[in-house]
N, C-alpha and C. Protein backbone atom coordinates (compact mmCIF):
# COMPACT_ATOMS: atom_id res chain seq x y z
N UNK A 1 55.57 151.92 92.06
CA UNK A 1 54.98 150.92 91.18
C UNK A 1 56.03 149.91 90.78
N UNK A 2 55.34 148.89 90.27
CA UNK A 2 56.50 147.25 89.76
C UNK A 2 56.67 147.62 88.47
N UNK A 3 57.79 147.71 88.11
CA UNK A 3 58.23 148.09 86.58
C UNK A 3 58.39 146.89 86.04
N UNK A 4 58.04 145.87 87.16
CA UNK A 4 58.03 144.18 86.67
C UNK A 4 56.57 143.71 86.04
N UNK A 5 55.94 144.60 85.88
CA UNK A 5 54.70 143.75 85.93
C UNK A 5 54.34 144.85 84.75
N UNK A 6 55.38 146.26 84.44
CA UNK A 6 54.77 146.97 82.84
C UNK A 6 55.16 146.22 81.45
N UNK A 7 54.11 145.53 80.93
CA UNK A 7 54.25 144.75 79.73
C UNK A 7 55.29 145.62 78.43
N UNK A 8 55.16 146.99 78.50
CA UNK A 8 55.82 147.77 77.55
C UNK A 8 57.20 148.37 78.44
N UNK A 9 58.25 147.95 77.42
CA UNK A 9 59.85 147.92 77.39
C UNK A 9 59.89 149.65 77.56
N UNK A 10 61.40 150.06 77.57
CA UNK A 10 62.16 151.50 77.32
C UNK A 10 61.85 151.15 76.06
N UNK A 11 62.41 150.80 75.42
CA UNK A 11 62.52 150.78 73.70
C UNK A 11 61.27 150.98 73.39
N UNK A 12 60.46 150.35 73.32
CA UNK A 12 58.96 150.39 73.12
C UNK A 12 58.49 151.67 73.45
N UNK A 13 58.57 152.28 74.40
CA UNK A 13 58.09 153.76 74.88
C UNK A 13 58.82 154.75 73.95
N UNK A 14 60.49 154.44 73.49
CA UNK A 14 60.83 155.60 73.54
C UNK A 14 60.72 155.52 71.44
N UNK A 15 59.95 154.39 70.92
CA UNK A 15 59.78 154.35 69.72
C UNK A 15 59.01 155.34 69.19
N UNK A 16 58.62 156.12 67.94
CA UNK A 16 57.24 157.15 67.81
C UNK A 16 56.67 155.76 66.99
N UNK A 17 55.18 156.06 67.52
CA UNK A 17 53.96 155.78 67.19
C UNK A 17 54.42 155.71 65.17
N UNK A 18 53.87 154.57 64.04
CA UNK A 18 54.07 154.85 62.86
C UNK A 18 53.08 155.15 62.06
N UNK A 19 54.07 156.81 61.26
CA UNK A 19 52.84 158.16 60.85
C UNK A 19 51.54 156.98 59.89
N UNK A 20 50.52 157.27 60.13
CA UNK A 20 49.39 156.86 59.24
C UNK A 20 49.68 158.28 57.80
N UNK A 21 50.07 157.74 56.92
CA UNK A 21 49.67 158.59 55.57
C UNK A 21 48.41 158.73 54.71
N UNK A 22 47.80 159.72 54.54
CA UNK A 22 46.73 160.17 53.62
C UNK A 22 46.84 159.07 51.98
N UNK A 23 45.32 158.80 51.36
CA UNK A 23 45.66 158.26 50.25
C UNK A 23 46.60 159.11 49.75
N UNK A 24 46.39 160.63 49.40
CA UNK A 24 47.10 161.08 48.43
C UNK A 24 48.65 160.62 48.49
N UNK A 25 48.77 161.34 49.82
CA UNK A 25 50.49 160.88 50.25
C UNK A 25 51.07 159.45 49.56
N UNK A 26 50.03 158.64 49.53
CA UNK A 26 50.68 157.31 49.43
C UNK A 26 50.59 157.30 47.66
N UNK A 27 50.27 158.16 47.01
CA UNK A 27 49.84 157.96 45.99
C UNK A 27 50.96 158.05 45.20
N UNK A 28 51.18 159.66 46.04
CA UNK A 28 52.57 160.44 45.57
C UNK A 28 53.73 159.85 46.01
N UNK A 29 53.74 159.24 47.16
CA UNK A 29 55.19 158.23 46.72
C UNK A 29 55.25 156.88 45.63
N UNK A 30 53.66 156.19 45.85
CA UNK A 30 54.06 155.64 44.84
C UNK A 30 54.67 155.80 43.45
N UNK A 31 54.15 156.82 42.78
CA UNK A 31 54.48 157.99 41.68
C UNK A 31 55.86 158.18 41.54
N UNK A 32 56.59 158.79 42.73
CA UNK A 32 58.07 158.79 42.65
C UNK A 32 58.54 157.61 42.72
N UNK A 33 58.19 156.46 43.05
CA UNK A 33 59.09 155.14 43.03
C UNK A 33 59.26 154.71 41.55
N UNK A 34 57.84 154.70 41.07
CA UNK A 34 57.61 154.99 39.47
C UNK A 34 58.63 155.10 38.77
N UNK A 35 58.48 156.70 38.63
CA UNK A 35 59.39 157.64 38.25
C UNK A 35 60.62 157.43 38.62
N UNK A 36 61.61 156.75 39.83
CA UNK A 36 62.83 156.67 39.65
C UNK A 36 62.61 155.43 39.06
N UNK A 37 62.01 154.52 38.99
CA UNK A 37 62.33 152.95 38.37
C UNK A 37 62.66 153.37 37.13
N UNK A 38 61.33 154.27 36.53
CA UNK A 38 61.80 154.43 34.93
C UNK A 38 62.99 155.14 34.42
N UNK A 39 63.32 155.97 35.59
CA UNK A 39 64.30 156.87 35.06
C UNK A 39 65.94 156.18 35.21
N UNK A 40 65.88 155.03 36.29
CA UNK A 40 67.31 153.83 36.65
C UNK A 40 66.90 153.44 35.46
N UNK A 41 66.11 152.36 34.85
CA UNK A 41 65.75 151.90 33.74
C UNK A 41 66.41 152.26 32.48
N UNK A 42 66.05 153.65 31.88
CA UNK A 42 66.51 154.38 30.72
C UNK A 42 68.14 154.48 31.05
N UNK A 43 68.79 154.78 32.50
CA UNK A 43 69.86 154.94 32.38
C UNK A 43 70.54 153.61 32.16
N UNK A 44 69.91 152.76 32.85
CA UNK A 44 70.77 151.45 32.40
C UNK A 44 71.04 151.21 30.35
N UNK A 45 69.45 151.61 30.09
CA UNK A 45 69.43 151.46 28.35
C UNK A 45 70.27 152.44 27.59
N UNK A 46 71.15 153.48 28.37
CA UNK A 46 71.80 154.40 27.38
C UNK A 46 72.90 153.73 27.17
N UNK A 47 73.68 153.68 25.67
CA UNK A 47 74.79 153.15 25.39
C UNK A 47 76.00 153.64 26.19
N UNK A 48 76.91 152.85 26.14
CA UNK A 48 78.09 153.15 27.11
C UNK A 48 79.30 153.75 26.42
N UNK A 49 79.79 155.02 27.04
CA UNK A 49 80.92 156.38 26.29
C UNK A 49 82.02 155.32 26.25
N UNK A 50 82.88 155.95 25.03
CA UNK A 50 83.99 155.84 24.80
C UNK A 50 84.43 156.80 25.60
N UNK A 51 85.39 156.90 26.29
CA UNK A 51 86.42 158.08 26.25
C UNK A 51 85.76 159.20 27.52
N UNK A 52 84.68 158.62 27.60
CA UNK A 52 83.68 160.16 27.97
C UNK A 52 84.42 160.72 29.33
N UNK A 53 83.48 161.60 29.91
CA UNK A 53 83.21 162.21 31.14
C UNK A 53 83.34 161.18 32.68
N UNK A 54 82.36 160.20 32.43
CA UNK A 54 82.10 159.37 33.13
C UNK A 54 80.78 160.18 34.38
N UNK A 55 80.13 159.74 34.42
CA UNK A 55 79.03 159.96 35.73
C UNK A 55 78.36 160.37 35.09
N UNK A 56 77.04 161.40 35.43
CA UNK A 56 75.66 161.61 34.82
C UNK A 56 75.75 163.09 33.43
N UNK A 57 75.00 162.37 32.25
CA UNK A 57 75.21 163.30 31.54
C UNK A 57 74.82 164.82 31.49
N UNK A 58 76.24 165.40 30.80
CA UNK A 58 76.28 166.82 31.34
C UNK A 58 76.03 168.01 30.64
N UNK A 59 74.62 167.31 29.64
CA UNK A 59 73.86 167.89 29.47
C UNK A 59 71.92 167.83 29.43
N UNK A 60 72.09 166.81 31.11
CA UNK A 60 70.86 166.71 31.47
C UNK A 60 69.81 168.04 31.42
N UNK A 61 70.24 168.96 31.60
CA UNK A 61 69.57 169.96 31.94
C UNK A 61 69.40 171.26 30.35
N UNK A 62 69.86 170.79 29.27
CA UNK A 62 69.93 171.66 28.43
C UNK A 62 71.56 172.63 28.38
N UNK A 63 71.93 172.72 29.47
CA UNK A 63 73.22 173.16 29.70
C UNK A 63 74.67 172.02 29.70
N UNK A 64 75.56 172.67 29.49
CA UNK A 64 77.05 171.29 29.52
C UNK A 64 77.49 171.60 30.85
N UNK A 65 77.12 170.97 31.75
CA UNK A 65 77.53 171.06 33.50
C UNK A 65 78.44 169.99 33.86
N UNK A 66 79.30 170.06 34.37
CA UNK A 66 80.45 169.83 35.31
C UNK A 66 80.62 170.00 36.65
N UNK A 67 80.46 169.17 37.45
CA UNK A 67 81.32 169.85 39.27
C UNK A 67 80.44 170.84 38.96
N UNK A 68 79.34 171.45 38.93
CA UNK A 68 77.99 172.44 39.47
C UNK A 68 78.37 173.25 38.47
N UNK A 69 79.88 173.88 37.22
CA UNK A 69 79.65 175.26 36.55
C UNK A 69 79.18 174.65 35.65
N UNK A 70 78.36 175.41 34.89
CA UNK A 70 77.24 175.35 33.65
C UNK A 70 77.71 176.47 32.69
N UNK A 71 77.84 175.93 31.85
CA UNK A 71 78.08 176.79 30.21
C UNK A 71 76.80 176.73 29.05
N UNK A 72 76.29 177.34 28.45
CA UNK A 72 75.50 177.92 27.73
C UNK A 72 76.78 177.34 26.36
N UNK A 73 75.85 176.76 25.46
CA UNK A 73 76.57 176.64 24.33
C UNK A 73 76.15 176.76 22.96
């Protein structure tokens, strides 16, 4: 056969087909985009440390965490 005359490229063949998502699916990412906007948002609005730690506060979780060890206080 004429590989001159196949309208579709290598690239084109070797692309996947793009996934069709369910409403829900699309729902639920919208939701998380949400949810990180608001959550960049609030971090931008927290006042800025003196002195501190520096990076995410380390007591997001109810615990005082550091580099992954967690202390109970």
């Amino acid at each position: 056969m004429d590989d001159e005359n196949n309208p579709i490229t290598e690239v084109e063949q070797s692309q996947p087909a793009p996934r069709i998502l369910s409403p829900e699916a699309q729902r639920a990412l919208a939701e998380a985009a949400q949810r990180r906007a608001l959550a960049d948002q609030q971090r931008a609005n927290m006042p800025k440390e003196v002195n501190g730690s520096g990076g995410l506060e380390p007591v997001r979780y109810g615990d005082w965490e550091i580099n992954g060890l967690i202390s109970d206080f």
